[in-house]
N, C-alpha and C. Protein backbone atom coordinates (compact mmCIF):
# COMPACT_ATOMS: atom_id res chain seq x y z
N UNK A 1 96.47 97.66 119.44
CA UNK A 1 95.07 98.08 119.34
C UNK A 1 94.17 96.85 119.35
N UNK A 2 93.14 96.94 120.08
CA UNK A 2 92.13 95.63 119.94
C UNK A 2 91.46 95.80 119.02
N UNK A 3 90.28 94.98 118.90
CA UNK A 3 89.24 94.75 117.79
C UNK A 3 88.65 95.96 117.57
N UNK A 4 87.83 96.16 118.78
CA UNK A 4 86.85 97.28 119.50
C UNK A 4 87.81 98.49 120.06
N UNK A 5 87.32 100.13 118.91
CA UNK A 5 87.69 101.05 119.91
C UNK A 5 86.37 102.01 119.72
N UNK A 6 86.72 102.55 121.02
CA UNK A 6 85.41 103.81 121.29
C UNK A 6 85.37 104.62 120.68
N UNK A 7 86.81 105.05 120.27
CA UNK A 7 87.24 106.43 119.53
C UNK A 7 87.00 106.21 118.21
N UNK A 8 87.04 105.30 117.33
CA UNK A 8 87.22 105.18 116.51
C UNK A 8 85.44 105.13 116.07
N UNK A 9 84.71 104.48 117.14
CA UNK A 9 83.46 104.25 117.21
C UNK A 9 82.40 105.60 117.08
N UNK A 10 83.18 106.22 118.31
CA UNK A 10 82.75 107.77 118.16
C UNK A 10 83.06 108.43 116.70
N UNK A 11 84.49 108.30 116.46
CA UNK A 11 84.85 109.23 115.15
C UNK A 11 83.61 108.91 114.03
N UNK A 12 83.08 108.18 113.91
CA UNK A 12 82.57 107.36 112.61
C UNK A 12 80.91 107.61 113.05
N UNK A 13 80.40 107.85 114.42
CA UNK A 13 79.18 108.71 115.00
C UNK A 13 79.03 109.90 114.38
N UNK A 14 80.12 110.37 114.71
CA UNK A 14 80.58 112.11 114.38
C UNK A 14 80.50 112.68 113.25
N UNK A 15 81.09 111.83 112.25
CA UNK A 15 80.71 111.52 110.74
C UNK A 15 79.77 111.83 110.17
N UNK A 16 79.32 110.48 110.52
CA UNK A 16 77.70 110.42 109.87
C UNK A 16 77.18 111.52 110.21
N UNK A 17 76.97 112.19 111.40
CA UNK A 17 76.16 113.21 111.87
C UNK A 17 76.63 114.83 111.60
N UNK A 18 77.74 114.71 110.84
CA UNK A 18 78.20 116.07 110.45
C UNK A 18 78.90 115.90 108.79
N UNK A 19 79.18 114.71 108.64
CA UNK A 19 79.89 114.55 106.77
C UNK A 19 78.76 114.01 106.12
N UNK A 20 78.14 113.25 106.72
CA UNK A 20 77.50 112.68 105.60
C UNK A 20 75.84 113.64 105.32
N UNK A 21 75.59 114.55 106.44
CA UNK A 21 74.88 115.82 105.32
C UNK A 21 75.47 116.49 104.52
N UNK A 22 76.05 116.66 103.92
CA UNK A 22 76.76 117.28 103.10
C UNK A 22 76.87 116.03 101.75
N UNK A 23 76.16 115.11 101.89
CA UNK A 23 76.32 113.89 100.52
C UNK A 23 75.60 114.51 99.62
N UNK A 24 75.01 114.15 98.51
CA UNK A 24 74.23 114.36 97.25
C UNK A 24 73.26 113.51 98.00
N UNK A 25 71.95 114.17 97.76
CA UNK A 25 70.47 113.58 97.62
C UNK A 25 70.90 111.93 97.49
N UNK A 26 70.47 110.90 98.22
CA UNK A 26 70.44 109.91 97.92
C UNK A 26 71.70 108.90 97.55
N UNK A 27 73.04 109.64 98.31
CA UNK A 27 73.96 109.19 98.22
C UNK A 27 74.61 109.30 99.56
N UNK A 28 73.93 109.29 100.54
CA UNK A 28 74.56 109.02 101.84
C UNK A 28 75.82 108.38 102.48
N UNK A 29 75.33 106.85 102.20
CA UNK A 29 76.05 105.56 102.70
C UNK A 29 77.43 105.86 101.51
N UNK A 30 77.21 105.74 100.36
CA UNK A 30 78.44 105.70 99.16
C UNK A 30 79.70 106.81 99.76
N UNK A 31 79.03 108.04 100.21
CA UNK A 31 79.58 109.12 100.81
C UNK A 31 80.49 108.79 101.96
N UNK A 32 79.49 108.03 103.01
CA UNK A 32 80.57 107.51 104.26
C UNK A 32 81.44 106.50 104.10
N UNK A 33 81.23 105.57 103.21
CA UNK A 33 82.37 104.68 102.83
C UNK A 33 83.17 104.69 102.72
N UNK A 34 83.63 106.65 101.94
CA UNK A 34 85.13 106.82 101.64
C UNK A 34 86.08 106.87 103.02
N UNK A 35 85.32 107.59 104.26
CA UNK A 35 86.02 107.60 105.32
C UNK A 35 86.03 106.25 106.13
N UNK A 36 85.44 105.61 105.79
CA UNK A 36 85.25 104.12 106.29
C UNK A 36 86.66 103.10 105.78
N UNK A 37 86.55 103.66 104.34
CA UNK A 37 87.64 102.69 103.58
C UNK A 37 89.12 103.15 104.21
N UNK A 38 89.71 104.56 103.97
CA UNK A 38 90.30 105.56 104.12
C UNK A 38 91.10 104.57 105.85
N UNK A 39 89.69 104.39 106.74
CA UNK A 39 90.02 103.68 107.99
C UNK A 39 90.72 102.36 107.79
N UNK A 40 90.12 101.61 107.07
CA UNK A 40 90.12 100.15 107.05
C UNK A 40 92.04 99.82 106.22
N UNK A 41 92.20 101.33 105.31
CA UNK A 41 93.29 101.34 104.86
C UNK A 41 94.32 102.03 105.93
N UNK A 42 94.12 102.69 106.74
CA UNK A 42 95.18 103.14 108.14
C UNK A 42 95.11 101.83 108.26
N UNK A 43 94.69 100.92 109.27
CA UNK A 43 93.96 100.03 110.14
C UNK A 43 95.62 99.17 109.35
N UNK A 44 95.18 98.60 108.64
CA UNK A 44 95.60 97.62 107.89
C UNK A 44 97.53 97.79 107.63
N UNK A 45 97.64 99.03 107.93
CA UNK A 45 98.96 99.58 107.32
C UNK A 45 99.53 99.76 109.04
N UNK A 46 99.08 99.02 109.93
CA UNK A 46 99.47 99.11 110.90
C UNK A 46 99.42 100.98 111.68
N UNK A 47 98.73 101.53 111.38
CA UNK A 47 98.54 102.91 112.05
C UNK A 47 98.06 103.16 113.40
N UNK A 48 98.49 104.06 114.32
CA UNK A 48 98.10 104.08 115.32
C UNK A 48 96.79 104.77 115.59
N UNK A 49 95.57 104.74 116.84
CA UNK A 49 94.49 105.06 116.53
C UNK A 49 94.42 106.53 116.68
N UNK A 50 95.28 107.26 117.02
CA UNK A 50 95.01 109.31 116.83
C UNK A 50 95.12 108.96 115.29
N UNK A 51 95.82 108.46 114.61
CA UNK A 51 95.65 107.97 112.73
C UNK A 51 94.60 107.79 112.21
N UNK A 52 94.03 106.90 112.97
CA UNK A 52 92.79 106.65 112.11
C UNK A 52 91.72 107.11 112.46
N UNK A 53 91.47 107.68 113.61
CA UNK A 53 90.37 108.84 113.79
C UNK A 53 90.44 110.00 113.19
N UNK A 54 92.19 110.56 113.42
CA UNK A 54 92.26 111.53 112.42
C UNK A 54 91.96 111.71 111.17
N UNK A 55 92.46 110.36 110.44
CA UNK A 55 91.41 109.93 109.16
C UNK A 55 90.31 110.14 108.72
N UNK A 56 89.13 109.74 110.08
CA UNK A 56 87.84 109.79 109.56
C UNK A 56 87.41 111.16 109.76
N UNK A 57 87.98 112.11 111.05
CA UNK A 57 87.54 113.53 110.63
C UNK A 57 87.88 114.25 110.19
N UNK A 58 88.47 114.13 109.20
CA UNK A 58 89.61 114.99 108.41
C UNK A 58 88.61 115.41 107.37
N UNK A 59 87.74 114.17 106.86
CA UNK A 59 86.98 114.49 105.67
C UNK A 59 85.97 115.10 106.36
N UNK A 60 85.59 115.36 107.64
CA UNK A 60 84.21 116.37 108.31
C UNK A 60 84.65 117.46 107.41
N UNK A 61 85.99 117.89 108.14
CA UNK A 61 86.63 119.22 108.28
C UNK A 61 86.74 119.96 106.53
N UNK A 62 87.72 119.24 105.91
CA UNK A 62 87.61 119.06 104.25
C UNK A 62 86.63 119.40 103.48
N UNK A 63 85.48 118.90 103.98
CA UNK A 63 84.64 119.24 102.86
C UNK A 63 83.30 119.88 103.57
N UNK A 64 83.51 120.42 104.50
CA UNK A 64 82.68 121.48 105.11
C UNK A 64 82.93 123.19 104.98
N UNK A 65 82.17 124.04 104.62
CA UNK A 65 82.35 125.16 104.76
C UNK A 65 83.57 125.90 105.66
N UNK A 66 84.59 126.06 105.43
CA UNK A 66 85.43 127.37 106.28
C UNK A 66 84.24 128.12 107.26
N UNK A 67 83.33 128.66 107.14
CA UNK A 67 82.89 129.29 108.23
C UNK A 67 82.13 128.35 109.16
N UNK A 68 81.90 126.52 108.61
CA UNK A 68 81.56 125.94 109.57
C UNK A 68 83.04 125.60 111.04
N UNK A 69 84.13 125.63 110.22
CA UNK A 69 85.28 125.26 110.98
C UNK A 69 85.59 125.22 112.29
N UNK A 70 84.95 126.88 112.57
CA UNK A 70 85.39 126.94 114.38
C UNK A 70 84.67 126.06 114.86
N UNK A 71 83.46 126.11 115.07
CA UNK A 71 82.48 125.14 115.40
C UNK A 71 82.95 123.51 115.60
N UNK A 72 83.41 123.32 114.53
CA UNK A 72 83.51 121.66 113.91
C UNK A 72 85.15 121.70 114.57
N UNK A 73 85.97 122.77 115.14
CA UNK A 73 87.29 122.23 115.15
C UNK A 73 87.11 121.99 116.60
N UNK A 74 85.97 122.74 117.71
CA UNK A 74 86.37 123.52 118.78
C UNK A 74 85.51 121.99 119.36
N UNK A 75 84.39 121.06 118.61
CA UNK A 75 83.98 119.93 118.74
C UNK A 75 85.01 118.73 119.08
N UNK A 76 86.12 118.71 117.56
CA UNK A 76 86.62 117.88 117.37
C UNK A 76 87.72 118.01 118.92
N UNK A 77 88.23 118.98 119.12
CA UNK A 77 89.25 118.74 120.05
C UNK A 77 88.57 118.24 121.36
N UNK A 78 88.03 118.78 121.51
CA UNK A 78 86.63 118.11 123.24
C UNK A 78 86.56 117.03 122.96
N UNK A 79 86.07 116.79 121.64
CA UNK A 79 85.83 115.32 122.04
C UNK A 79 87.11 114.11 121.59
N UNK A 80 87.95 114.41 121.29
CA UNK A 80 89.13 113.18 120.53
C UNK A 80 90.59 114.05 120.72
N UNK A 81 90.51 115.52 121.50
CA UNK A 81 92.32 116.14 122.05
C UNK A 81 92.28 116.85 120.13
N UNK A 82 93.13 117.33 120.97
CA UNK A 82 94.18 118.81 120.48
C UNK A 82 95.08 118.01 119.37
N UNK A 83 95.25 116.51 119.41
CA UNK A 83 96.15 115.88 118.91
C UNK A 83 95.95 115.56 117.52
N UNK A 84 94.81 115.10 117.73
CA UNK A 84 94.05 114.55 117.11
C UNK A 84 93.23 115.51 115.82
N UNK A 85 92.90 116.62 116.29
CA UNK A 85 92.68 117.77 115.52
C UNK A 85 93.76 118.00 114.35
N UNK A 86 95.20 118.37 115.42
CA UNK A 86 96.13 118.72 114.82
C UNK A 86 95.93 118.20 113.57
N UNK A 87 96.53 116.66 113.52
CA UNK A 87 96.81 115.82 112.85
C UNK A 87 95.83 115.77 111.17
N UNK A 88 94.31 116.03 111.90
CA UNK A 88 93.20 116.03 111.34
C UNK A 88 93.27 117.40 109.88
N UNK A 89 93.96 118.53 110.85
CA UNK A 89 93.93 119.79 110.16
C UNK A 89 95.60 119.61 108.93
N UNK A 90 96.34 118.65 109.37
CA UNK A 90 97.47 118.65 108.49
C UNK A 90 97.58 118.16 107.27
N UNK A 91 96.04 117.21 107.50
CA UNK A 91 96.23 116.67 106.05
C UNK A 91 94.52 117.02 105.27
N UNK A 92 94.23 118.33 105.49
CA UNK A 92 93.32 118.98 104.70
C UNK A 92 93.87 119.15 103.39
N UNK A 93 93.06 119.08 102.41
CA UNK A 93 93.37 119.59 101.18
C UNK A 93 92.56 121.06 101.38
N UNK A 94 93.37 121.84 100.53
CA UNK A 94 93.10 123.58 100.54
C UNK A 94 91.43 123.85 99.35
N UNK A 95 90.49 123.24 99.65
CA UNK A 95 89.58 123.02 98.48
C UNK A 95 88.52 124.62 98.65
N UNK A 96 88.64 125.16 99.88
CA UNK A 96 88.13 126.43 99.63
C UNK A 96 88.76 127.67 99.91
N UNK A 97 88.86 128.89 98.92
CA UNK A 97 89.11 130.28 99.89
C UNK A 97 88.95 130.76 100.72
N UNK A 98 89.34 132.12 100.82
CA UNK A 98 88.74 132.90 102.37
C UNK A 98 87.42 133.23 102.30
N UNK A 99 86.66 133.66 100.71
CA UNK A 99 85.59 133.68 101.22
C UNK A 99 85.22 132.76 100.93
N UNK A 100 85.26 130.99 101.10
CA UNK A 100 84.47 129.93 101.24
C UNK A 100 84.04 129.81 99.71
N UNK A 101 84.01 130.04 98.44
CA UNK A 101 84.28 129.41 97.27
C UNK A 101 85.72 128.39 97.13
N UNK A 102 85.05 127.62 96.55
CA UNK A 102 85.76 126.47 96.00
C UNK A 102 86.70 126.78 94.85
N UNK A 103 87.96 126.76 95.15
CA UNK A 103 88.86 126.89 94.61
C UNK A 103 89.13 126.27 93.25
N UNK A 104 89.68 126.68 92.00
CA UNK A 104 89.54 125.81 91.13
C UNK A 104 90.78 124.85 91.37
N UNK A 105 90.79 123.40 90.31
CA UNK A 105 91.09 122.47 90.60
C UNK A 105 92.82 122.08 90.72
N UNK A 106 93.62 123.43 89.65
CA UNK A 106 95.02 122.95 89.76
C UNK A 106 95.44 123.82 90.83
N UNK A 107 94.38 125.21 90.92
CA UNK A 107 95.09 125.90 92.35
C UNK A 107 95.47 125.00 93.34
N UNK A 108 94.60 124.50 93.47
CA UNK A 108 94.17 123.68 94.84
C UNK A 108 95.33 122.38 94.88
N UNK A 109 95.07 121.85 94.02
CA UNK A 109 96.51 120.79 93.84
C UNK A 109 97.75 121.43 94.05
N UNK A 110 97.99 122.39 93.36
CA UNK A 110 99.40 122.44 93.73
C UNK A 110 99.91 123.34 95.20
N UNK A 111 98.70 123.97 95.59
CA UNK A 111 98.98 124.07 97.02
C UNK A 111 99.38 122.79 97.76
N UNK A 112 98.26 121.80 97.82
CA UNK A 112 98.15 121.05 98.50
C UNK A 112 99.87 120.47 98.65
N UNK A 113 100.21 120.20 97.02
CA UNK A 113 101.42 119.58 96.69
C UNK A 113 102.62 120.25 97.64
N UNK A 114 102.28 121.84 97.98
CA UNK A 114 103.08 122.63 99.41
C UNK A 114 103.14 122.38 100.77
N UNK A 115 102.00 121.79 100.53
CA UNK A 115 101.69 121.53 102.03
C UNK A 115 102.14 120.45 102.51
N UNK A 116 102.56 119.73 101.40
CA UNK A 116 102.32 117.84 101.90
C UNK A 116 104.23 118.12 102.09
N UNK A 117 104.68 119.20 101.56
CA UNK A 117 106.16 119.13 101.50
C UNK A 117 106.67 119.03 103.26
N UNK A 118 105.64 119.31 104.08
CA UNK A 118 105.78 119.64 105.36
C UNK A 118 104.88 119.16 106.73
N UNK A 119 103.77 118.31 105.78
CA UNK A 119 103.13 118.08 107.05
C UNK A 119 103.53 116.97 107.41
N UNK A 120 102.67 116.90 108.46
CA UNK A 120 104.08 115.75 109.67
C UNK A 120 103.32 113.85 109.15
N UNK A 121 104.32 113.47 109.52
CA UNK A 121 104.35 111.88 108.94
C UNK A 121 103.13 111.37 109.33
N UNK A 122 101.95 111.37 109.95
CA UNK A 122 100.67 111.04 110.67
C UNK A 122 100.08 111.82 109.37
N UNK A 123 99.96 112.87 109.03
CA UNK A 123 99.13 113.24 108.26
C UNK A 123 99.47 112.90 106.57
N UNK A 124 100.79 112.24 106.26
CA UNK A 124 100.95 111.85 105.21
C UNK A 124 100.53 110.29 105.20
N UNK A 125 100.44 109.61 106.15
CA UNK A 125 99.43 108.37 106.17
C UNK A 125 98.38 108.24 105.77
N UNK A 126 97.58 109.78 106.06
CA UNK A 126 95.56 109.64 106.03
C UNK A 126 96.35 110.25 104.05
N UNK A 127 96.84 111.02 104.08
CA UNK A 127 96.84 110.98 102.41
C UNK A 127 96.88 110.55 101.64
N UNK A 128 97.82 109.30 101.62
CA UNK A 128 98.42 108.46 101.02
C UNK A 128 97.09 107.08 101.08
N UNK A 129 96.23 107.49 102.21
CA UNK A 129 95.54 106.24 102.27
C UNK A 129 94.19 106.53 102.00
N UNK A 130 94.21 108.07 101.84
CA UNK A 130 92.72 108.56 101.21
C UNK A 130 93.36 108.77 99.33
N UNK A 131 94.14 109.07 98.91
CA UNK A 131 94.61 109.10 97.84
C UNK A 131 94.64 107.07 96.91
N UNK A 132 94.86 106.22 97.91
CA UNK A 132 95.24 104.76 97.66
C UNK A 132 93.16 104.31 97.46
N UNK A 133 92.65 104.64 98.41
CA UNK A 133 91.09 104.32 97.73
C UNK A 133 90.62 105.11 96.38
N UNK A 134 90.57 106.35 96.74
CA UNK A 134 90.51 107.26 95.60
C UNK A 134 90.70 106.57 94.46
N UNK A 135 92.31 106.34 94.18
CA UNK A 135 92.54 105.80 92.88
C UNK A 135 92.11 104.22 92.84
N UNK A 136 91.95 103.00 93.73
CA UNK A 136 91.13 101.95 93.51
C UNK A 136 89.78 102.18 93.00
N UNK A 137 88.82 103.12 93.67
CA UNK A 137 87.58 102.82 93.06
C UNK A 137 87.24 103.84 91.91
N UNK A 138 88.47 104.57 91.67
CA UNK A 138 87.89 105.47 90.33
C UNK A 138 88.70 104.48 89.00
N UNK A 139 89.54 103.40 89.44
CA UNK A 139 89.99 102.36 88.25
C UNK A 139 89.02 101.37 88.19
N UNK A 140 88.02 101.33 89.53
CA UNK A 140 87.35 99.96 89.39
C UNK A 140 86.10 100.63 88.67
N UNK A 141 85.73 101.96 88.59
CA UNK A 141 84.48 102.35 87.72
C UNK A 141 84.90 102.92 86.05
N UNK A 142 86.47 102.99 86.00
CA UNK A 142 86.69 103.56 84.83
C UNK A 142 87.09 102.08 84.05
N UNK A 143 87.32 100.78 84.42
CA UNK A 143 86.90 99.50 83.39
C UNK A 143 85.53 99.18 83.54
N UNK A 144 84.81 99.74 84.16
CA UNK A 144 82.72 99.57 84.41
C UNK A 144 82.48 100.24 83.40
N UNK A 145 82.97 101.58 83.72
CA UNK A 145 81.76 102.55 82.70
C UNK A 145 82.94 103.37 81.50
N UNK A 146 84.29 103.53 81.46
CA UNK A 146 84.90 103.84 80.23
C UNK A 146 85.35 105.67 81.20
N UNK A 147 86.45 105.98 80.07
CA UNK A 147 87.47 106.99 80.59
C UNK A 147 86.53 108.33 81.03
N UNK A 148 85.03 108.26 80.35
CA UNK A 148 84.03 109.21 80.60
C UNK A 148 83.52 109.74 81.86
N UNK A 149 84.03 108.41 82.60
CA UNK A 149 83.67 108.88 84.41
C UNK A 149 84.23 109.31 84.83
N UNK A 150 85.75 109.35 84.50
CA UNK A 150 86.51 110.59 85.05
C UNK A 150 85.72 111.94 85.16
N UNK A 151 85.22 112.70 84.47
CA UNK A 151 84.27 113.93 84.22
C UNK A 151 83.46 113.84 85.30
N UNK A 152 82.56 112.89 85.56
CA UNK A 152 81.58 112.81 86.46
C UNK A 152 81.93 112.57 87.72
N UNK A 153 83.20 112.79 88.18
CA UNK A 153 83.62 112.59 89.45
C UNK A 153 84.33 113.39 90.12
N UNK A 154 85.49 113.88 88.86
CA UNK A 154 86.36 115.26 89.04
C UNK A 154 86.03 116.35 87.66
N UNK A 155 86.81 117.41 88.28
CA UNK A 155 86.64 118.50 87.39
C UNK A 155 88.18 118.19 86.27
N UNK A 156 89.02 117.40 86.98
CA UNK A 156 90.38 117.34 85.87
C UNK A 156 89.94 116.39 85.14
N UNK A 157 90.89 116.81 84.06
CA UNK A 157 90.97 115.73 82.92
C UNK A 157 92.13 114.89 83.23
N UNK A 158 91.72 113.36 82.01
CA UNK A 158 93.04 112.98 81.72
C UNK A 158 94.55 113.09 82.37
N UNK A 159 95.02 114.27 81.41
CA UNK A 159 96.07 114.94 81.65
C UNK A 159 96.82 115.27 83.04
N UNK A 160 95.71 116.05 83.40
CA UNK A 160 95.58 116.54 84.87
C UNK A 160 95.57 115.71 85.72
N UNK A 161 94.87 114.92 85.94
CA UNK A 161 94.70 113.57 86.17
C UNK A 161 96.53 112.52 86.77
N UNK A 162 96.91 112.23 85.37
CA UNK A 162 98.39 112.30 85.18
C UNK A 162 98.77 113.02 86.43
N UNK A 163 99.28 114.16 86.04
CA UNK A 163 100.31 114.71 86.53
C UNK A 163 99.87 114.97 88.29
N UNK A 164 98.92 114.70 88.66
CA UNK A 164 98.91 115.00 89.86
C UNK A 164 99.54 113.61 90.89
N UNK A 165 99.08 112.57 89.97
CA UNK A 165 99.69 111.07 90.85
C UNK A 165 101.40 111.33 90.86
N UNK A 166 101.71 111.60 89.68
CA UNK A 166 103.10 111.60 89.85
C UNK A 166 103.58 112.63 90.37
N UNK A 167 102.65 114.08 90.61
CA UNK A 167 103.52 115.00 91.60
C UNK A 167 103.45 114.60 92.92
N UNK A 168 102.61 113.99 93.34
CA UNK A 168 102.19 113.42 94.69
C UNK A 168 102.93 112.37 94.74
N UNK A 169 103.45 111.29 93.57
CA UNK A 169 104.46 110.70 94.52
C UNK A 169 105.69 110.91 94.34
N UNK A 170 106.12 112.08 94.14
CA UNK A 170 107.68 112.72 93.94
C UNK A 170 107.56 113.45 95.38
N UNK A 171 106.61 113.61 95.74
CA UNK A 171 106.62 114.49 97.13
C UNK A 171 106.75 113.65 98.19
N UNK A 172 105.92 112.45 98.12
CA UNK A 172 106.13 111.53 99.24
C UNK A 172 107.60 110.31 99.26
N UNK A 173 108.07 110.66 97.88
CA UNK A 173 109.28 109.62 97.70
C UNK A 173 110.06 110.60 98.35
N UNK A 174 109.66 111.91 98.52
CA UNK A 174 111.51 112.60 98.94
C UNK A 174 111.03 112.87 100.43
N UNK A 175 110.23 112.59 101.16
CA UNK A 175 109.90 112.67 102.20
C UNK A 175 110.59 111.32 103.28
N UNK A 176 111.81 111.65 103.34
CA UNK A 176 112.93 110.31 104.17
C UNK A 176 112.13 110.31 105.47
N UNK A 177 111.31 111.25 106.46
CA UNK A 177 111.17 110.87 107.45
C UNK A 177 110.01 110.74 107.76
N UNK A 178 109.00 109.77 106.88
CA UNK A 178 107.71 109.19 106.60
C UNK A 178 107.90 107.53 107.09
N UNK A 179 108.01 107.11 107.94
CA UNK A 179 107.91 105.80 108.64
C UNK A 179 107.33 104.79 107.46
N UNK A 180 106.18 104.98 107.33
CA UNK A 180 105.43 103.96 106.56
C UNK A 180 105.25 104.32 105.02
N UNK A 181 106.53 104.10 104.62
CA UNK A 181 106.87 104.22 103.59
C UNK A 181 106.32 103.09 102.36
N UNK A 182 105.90 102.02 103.04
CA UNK A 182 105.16 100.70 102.46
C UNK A 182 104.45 101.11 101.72
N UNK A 183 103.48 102.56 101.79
CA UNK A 183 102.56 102.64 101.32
C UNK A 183 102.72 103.25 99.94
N UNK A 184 103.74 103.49 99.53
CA UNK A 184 104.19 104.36 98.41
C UNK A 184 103.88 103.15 97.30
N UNK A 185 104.40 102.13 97.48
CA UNK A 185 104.32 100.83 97.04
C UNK A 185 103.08 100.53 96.27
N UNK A 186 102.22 100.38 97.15
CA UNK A 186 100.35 100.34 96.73
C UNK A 186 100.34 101.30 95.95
N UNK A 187 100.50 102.69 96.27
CA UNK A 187 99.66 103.66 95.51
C UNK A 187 100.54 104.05 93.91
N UNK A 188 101.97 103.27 94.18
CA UNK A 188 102.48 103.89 92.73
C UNK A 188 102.29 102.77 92.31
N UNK A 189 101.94 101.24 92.41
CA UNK A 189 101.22 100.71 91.50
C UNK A 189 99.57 100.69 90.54
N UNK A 190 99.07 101.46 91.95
CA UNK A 190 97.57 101.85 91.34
C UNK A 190 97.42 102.59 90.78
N UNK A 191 98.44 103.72 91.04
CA UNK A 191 98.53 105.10 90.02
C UNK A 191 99.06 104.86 88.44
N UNK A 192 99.93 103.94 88.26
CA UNK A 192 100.54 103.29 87.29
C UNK A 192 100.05 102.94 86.67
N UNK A 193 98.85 102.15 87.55
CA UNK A 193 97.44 101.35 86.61
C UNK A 193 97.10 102.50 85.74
N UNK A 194 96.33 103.13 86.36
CA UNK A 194 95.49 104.58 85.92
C UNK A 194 95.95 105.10 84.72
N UNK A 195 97.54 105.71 85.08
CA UNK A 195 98.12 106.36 84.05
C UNK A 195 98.11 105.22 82.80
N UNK A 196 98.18 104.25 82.76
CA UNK A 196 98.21 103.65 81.71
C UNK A 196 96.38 103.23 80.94
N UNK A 197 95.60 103.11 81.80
CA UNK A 197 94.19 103.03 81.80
C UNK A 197 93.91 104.35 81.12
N UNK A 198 94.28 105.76 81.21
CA UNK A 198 93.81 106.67 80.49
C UNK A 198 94.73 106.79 79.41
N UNK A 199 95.65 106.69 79.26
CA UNK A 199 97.08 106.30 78.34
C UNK A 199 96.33 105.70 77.05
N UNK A 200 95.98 104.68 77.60
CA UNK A 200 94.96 103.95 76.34
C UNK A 200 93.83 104.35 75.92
N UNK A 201 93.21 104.96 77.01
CA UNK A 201 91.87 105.62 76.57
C UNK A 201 91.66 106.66 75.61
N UNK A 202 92.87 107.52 75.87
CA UNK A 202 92.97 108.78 75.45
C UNK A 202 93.30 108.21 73.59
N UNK A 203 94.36 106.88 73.78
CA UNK A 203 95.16 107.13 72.48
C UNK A 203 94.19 106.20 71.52
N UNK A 204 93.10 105.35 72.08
CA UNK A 204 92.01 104.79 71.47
C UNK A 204 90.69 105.62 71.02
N UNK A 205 90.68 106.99 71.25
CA UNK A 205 89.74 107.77 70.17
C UNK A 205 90.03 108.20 68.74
């Protein structure tokens, strides 16, 4: 891959112009970063580029309305293939129902935790590498501002909290035919962090 790609250029057009309305009032840019980072972490882990486009529209798709979908899927394939979609749609998290309410928070996890038992090795990359920022910048604001920002970011606690890093990496450790397995590495040390960062938090009130 060179320096410069189109696709990747486009994906991150596409973005902005369909994920990042959907930010909070005045939180635009903070919003696109995650799919920015999410990139910079494929990129880096040696991923190929249907990876890292798939990456950045994964979070269109994710956190847009179910009844925006046809629309936004029938886009995505015209403009970046069928492949690319695929890939895009494998590593959705299940965050709304059929009728488009937001699912509560352990439903949704432990689906997801079903899904990941099976989706294909491209889409356990964008997870593992949207899951690997995730937990960097919610450790780099929980020694800023204290175990309280957890609340203001997710609906789990603590606890919950816990148990989802380590079900997520019992799923990706038994997953033998995941290529880039490197990445397990990063994220069960950052997760490690965490668990021990609320470990203390919890046992210091």
């Amino acid at each position: 891959m060179h320096g410069y790609s189109d696709r990747i250029n486009h994906a991150f057009a596409f973005a902005a112009k369909y994920y990042n309305v959907l930010a909070p009032t005045g939180a635009r840019m903070d919003y696109l970063a995650h799919p920015a980072n999410v990139a910079v972490i494929l990129a880096r882990y040696g991923c190929e580029q249907v990876t890292i486009v798939a990456g950045i529209l994964h979070h269109v798709l994710e956190e847009s309305p179910p009844d925006h979908w046809p629309v936004l899927e029938q886009k995505i394939s015209e403009k970046f293939g069928p492949v690319v979609l695929a890939v895009a749609r494998d590593a959705l998290e299940p965050k709304f129902d059929r009728r488009g309410d937001e699912r509560p928070w352990q439903t949704c996890k432990q689906e997801y935790l079903g899904l990941l038992a099976a989706a294909e090795p491209r889409a356990l990359d964008i997870i593992a590498a949207d899951e690997i920022h995730a937990c960097g910048s919610t450790m780099t604001a929980l020694r800023r501002l204290g175990v309280e920002y957890l609340r203001t970011v997710s609906s789990a606690g603590s606890e919950q909290t816990i148990w989802w890093y380590r079900s997520l990496l019992e799923i990706l450790t038994a997953r033998s035919d995941w290529p880039r397995r490197e990445m397990l590495s990063e994220l069960r040390l950052m997760s490690a962090d965490m668990v021990r960062s609320l470990r203390q938090s919890e046992g210091g009130r």
